[in-house]
C-alpha atoms as a PDB file:
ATOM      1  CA  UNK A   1     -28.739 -49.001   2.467  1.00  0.00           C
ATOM      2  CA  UNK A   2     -27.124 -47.753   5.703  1.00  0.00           C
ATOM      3  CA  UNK A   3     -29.975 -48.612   7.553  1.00  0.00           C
ATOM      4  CA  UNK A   4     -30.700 -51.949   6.537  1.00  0.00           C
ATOM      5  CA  UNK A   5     -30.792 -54.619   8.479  1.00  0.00           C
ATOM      6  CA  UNK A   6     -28.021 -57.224   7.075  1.00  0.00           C
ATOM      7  CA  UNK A   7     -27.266 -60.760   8.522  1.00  0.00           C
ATOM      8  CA  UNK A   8     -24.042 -62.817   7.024  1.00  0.00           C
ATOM      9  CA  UNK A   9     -24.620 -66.364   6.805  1.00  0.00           C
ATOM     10  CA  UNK A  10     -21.702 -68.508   7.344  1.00  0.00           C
ATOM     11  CA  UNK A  11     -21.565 -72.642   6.667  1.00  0.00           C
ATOM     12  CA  UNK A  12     -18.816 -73.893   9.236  1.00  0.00           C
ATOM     13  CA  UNK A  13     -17.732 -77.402   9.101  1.00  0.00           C
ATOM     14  CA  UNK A  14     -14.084 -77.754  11.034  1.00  0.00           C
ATOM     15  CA  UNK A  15     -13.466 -73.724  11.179  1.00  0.00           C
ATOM     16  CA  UNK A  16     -13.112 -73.314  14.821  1.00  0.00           C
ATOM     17  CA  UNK A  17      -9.637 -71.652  14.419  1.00  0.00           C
ATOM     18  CA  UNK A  18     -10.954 -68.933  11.281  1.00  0.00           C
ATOM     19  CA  UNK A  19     -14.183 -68.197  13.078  1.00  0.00           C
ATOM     20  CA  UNK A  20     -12.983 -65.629  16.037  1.00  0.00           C
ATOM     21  CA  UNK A  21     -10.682 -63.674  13.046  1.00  0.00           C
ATOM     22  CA  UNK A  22     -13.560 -64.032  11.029  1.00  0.00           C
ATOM     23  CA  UNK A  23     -16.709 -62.459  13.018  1.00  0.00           C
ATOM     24  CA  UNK A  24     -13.792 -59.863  15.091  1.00  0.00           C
ATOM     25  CA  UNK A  25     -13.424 -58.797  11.197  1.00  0.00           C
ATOM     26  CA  UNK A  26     -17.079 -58.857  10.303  1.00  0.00           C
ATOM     27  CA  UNK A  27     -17.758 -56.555  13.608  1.00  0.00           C
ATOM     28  CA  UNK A  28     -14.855 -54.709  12.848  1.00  0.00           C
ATOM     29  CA  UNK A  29     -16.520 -53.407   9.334  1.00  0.00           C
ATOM     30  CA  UNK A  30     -18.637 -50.419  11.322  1.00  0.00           C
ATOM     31  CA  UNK A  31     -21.335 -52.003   9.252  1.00  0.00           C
ATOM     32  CA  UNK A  32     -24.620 -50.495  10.755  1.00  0.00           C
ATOM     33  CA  UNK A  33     -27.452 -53.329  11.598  1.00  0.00           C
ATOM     34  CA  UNK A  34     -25.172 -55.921  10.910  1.00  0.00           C
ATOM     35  CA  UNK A  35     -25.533 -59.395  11.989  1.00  0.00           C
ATOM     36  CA  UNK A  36     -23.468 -62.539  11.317  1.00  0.00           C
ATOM     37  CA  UNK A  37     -25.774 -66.228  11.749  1.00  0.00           C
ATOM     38  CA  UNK A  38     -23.185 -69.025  12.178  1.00  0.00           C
ATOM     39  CA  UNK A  39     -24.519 -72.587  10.422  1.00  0.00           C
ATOM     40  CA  UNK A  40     -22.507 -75.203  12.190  1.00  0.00           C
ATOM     41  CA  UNK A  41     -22.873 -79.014  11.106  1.00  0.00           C
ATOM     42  CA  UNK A  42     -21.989 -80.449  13.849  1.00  0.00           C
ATOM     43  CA  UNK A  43     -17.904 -80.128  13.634  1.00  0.00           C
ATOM     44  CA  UNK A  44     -15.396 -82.145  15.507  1.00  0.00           C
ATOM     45  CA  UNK A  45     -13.224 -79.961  15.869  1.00  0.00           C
ATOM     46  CA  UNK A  46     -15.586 -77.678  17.990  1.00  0.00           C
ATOM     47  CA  UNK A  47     -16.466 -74.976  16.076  1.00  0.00           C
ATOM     48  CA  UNK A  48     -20.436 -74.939  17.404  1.00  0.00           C
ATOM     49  CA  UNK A  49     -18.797 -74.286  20.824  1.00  0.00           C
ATOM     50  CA  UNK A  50     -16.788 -71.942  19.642  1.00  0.00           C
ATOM     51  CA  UNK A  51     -19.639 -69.767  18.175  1.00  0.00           C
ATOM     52  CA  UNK A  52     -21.687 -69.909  21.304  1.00  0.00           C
ATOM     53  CA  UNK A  53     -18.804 -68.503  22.893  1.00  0.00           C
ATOM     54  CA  UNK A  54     -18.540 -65.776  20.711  1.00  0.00           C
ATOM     55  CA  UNK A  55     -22.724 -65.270  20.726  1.00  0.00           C
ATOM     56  CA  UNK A  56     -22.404 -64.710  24.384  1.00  0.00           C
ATOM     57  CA  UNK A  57     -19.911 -62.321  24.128  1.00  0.00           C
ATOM     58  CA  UNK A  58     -21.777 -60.845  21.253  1.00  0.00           C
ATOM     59  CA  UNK A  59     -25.494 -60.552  22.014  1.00  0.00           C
ATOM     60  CA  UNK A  60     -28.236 -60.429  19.947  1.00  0.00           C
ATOM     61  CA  UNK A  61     -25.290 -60.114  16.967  1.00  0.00           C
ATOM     62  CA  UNK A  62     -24.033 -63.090  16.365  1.00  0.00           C
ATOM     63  CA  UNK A  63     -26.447 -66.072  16.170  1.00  0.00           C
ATOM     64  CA  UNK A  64     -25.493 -69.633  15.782  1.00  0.00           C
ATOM     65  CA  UNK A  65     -27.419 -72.777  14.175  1.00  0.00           C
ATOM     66  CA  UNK A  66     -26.523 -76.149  15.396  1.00  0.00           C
ATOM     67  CA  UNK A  67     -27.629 -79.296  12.925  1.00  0.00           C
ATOM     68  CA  UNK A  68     -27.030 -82.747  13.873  1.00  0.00           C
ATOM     69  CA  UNK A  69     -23.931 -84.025  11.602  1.00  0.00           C
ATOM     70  CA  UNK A  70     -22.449 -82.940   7.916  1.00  0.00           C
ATOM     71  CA  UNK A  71     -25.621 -82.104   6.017  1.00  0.00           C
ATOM     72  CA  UNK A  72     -23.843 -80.063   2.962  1.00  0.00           C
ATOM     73  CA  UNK A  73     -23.249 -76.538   2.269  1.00  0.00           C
ATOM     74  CA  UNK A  74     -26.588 -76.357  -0.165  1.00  0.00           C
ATOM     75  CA  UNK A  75     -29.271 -77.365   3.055  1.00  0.00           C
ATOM     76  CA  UNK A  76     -26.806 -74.987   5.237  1.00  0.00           C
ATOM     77  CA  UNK A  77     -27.431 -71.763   3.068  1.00  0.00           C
ATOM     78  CA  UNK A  78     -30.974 -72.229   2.876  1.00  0.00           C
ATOM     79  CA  UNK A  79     -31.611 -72.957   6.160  1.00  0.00           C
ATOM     80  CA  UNK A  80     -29.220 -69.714   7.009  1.00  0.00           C
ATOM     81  CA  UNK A  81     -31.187 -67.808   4.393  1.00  0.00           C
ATOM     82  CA  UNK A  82     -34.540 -69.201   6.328  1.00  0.00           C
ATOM     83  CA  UNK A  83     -33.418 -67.808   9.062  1.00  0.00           C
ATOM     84  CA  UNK A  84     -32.368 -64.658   7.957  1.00  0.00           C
ATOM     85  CA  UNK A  85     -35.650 -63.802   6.446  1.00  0.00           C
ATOM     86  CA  UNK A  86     -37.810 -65.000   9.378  1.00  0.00           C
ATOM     87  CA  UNK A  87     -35.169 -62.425  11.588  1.00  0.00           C
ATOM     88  CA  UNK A  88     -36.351 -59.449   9.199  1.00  0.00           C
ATOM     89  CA  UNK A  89     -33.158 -58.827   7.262  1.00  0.00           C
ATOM     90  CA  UNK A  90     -33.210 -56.749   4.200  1.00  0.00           C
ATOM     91  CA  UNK A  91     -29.924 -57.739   2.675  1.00  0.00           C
ATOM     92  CA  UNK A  92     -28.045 -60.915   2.767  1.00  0.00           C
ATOM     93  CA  UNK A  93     -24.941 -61.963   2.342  1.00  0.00           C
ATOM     94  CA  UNK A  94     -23.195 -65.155   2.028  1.00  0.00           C
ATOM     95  CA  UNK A  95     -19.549 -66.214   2.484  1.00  0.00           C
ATOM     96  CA  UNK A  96     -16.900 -69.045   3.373  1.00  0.00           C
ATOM     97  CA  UNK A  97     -15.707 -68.844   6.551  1.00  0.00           C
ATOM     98  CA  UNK A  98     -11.930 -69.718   5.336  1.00  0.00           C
ATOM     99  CA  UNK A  99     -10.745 -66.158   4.630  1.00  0.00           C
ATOM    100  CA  UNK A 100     -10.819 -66.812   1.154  1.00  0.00           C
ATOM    101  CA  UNK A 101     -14.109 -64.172   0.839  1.00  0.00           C
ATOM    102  CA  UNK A 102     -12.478 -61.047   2.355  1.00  0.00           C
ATOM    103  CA  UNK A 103     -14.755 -59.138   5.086  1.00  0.00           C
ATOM    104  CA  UNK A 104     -13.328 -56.318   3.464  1.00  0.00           C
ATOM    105  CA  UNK A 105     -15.648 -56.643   0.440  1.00  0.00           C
ATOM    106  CA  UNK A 106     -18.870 -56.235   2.032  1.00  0.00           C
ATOM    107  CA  UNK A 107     -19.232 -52.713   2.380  1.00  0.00           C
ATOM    108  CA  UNK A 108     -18.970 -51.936  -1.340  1.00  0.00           C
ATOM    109  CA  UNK A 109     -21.205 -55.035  -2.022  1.00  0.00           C
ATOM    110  CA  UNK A 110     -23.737 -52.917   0.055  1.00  0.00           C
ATOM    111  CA  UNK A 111     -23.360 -49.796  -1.772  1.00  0.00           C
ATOM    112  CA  UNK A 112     -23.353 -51.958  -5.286  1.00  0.00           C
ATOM    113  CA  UNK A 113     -27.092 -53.411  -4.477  1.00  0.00           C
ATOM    114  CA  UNK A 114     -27.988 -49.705  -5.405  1.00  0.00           C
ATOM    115  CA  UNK A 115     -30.128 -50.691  -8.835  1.00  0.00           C
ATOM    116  CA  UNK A 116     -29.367 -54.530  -8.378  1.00  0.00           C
ATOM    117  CA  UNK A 117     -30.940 -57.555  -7.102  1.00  0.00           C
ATOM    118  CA  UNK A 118     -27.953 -59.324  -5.986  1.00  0.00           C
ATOM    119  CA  UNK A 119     -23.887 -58.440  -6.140  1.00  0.00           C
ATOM    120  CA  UNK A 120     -21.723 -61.189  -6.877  1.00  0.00           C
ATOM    121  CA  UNK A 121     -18.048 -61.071  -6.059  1.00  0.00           C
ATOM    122  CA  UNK A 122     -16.654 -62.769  -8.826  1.00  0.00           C
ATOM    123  CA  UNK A 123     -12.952 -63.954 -10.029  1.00  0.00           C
ATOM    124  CA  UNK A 124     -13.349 -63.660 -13.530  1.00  0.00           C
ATOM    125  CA  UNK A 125     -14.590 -60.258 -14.275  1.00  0.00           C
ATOM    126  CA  UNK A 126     -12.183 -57.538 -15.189  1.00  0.00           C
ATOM    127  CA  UNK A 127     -10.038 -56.742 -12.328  1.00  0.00           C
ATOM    128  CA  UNK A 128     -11.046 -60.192 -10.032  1.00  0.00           C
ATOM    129  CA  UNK A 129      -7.860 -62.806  -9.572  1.00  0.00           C
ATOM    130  CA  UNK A 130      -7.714 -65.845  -7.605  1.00  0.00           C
ATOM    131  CA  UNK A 131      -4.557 -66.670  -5.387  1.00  0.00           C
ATOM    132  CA  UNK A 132      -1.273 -67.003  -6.682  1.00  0.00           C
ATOM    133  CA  UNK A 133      -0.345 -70.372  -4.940  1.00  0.00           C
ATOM    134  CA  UNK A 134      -3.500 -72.159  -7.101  1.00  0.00           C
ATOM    135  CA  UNK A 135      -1.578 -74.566  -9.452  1.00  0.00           C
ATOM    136  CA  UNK A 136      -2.462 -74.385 -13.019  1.00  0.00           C
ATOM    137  CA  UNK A 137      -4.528 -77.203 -13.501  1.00  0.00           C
ATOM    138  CA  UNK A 138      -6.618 -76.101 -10.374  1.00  0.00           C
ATOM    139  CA  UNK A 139      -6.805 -72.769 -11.922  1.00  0.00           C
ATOM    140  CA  UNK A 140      -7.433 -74.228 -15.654  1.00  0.00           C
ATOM    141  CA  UNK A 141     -10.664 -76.257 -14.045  1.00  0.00           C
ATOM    142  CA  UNK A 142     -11.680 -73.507 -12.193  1.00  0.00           C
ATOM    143  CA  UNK A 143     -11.929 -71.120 -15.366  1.00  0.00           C
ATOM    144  CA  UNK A 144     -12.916 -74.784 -17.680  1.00  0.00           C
ATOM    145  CA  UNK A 145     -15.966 -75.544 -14.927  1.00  0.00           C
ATOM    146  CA  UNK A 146     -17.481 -71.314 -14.894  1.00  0.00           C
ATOM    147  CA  UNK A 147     -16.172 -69.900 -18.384  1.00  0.00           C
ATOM    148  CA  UNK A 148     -17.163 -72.895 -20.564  1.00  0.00           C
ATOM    149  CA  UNK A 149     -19.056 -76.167 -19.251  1.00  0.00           C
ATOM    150  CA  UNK A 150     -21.701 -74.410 -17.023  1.00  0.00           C
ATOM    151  CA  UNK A 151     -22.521 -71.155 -18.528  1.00  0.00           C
ATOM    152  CA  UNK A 152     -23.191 -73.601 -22.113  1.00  0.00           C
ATOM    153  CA  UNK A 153     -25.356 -75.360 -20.863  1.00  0.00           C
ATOM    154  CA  UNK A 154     -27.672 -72.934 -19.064  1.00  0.00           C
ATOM    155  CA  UNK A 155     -27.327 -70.439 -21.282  1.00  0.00           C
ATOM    156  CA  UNK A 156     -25.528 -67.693 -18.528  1.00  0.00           C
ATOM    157  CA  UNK A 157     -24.063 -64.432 -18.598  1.00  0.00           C
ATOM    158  CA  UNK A 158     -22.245 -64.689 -15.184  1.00  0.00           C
ATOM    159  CA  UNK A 159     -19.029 -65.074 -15.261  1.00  0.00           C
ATOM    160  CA  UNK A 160     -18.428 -66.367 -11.690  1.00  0.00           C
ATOM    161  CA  UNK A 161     -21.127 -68.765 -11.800  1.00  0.00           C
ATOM    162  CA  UNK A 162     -19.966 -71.250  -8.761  1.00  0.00           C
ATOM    163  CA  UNK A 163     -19.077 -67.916  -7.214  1.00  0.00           C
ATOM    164  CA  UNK A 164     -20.188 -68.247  -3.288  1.00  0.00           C
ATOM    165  CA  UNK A 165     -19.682 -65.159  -2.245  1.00  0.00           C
ATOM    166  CA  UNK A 166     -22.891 -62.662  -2.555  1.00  0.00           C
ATOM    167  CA  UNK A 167     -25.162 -60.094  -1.063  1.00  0.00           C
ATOM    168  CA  UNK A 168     -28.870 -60.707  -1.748  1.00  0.00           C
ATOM    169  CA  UNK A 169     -31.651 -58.497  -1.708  1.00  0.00           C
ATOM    170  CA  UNK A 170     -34.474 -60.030   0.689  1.00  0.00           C
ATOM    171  CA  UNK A 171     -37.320 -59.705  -2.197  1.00  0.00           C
ATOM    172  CA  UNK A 172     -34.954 -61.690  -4.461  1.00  0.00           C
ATOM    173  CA  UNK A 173     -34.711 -64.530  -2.046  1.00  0.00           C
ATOM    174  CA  UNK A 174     -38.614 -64.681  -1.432  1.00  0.00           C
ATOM    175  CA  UNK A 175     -39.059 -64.470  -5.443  1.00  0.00           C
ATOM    176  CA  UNK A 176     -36.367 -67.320  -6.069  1.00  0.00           C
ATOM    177  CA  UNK A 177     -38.227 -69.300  -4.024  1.00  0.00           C
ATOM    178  CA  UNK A 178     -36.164 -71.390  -1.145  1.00  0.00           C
ATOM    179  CA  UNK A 179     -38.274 -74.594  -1.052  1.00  0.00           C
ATOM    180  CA  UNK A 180     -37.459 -75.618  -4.521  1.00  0.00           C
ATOM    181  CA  UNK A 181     -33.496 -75.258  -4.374  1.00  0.00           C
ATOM    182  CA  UNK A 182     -32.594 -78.767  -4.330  1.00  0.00           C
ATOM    183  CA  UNK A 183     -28.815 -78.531  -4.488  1.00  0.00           C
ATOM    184  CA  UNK A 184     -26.719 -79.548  -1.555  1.00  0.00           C
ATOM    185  CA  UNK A 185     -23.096 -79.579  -2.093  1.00  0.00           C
ATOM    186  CA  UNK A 186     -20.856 -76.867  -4.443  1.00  0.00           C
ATOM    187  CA  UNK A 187     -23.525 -77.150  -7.181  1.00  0.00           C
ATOM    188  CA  UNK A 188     -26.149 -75.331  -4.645  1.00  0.00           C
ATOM    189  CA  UNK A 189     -24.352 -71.949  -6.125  1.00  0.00           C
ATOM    190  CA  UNK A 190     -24.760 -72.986  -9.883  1.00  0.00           C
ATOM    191  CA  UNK A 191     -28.667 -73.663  -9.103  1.00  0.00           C
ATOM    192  CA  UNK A 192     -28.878 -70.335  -7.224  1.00  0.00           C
ATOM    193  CA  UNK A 193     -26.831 -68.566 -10.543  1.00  0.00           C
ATOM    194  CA  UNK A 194     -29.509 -70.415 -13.001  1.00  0.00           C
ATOM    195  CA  UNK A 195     -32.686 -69.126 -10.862  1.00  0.00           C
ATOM    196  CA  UNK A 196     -31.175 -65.901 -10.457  1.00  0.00           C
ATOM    197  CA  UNK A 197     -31.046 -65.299 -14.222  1.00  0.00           C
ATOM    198  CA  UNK A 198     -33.948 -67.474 -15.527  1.00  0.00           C
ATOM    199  CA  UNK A 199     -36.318 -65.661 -13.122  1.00  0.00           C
ATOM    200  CA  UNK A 200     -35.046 -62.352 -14.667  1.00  0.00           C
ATOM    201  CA  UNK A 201     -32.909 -60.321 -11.617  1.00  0.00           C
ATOM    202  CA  UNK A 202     -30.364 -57.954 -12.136  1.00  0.00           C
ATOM    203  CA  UNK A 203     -26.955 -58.974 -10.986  1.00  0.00           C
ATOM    204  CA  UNK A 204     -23.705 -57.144 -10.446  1.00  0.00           C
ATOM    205  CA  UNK A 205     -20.114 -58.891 -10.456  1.00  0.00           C
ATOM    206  CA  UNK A 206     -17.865 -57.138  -8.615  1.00  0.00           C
ATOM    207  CA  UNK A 207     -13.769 -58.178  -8.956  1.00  0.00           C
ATOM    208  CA  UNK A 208     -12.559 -60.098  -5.468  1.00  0.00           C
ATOM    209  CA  UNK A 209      -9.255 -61.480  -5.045  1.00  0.00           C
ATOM    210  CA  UNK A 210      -9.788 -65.216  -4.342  1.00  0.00           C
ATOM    211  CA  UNK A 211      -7.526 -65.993  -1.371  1.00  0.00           C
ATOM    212  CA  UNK A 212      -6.838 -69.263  -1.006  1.00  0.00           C
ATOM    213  CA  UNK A 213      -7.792 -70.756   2.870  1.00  0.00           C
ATOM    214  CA  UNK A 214      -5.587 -69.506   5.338  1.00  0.00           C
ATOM    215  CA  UNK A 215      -6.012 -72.313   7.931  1.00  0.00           C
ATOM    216  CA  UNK A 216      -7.156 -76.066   6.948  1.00  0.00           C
ATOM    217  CA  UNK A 217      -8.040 -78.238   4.489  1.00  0.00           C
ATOM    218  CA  UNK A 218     -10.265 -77.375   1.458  1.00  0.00           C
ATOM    219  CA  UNK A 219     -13.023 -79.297   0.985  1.00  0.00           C
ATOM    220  CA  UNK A 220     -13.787 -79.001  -2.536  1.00  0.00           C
ATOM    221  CA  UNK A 221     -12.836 -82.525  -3.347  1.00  0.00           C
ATOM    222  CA  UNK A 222     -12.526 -83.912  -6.581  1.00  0.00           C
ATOM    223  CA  UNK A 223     -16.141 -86.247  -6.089  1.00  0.00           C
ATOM    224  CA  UNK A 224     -17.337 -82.962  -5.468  1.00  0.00           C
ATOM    225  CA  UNK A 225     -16.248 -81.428  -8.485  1.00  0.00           C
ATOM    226  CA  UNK A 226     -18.024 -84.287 -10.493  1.00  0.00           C
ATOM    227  CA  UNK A 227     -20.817 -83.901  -8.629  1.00  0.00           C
ATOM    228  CA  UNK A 228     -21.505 -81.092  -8.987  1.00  0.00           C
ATOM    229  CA  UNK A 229     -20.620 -81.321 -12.981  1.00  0.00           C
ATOM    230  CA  UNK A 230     -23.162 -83.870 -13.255  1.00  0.00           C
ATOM    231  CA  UNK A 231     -26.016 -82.208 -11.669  1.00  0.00           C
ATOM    232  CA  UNK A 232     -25.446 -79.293 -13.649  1.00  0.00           C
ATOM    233  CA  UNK A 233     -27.898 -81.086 -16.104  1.00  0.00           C
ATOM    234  CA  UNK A 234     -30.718 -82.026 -13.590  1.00  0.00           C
ATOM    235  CA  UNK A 235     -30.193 -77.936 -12.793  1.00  0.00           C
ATOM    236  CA  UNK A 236     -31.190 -76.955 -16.487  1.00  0.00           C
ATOM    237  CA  UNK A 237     -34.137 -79.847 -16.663  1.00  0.00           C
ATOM    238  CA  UNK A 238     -35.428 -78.921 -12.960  1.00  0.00           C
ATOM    239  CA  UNK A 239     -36.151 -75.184 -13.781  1.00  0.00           C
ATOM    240  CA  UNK A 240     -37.072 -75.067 -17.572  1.00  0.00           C
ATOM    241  CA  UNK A 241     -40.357 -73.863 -16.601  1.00  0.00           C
ATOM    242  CA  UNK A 242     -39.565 -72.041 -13.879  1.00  0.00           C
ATOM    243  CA  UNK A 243     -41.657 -68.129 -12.336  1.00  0.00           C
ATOM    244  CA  UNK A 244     -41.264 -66.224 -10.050  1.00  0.00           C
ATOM    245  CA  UNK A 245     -43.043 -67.067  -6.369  1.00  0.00           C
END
């Protein structure tokens, strides 16, 4: 895997203060090939200028998307993903840009993919933990909405299954299939879960700590949360029949 070419997609909305820390970390990793593709929709609090600046002082390493407004995190990883795959990487991963998906991970997500399709870093396998200043009932949902609700109805074995931080294999992305991912907010990485397991790849959880945001406001809202509840349905009735591309 040293070799590989690897490109980090990051959905920004309102992140221009966590992005510098952010790709500084990223580079910092000693990660060979490694590139990190900003997704920016459109934030008003500059962050698209704030990744040019750091593609210029990064070349041909850091790459930025600009789309016109908030257009949800779903459209944002597949266009990243898109884009990753027309740039020839062989190994993707995806993460928040709020610090709460340590940099620090990605190395031994790398060396994980050995025998895997796609490592997941995951809060509820043995050893994973999410951040002490969650309140209960945050945490109780969190554990109710992956542990219970979603995995019964699809039928999963992941644990983690809203987890949104993972390192994909390029041939698993090609065989999932981009164009018929539908999802567009939080629920994008329940449909992505489903696929992954209905289509038959081998996945990996391996235990993060779940920091919560360092900077800003979370945007996991509770109409999101019910969105994304709801959908979980059209998810299961969407890919009943669903083979590999």
């Amino acid at each position: 895997m040293e070799n590989a070419n690897v490109m980090v997609v990051i959905p920004t909305y309102n992140e221009a203060e966590n992005l510098p820390n952010l790709v500084g970390e990223l580079l910092a990793l000693g990660v060979p090939g490694l590139h990190v593709l900003v997704v920016d929709d459109d934030s008003p609090d500059g962050t698209g200028q704030v990744a040019d600046e750091l593609a210029g002082r990064h070349p041909g390493r850091i790459h930025v998307l600009h789309r016109s407004g908030k257009l949800g995190l779903g459209t944002a990883y597949v266009t990243g993903f898109h884009y990753a795959l027309d740039h020839s990487a062989e190994l993707i991963v995806q993460m928040d840009a709020d610090f709460s998906h340590s940099p620090g991970y990605i190395p031994q997500f790398l060396r994980a993919l050995d025998g895997y399709d796609v490592v997941i870093g995951s809060r509820y396998v043995s050893g994973g933990s999410l951040d002490e200043r969650w309140g209960w009932w945050r945490s109780f949902l969190s554990w109710w909405a992956n542990g219970i609700y979603t995995r019964l109805i699809l039928g999963l074995k992941v644990k983690d299954v809203t987890a949104g931080f993972k390192c994909w294999r390029r041939a698993t992305l090609e065989g999932i299939g981009l164009d018929r991912v539908r999802s567009n907010g939080y629920v994008f990485q329940v449909e992505m879960a489903y696929l992954t397991e209905k289509l038959g790849y081998r996945f990996l959880e391996v235990p993060i700590h779940f920091e919560d945001r360092r900077i800003g406001h979370s945007k996991m809202t509770v109409p999101v949360k019910v969105e994304a509840a709801l959908r979980t349905w059209q998810i299961r009735l969407r890919h009943r029949n669903a083979q590999p591309r």
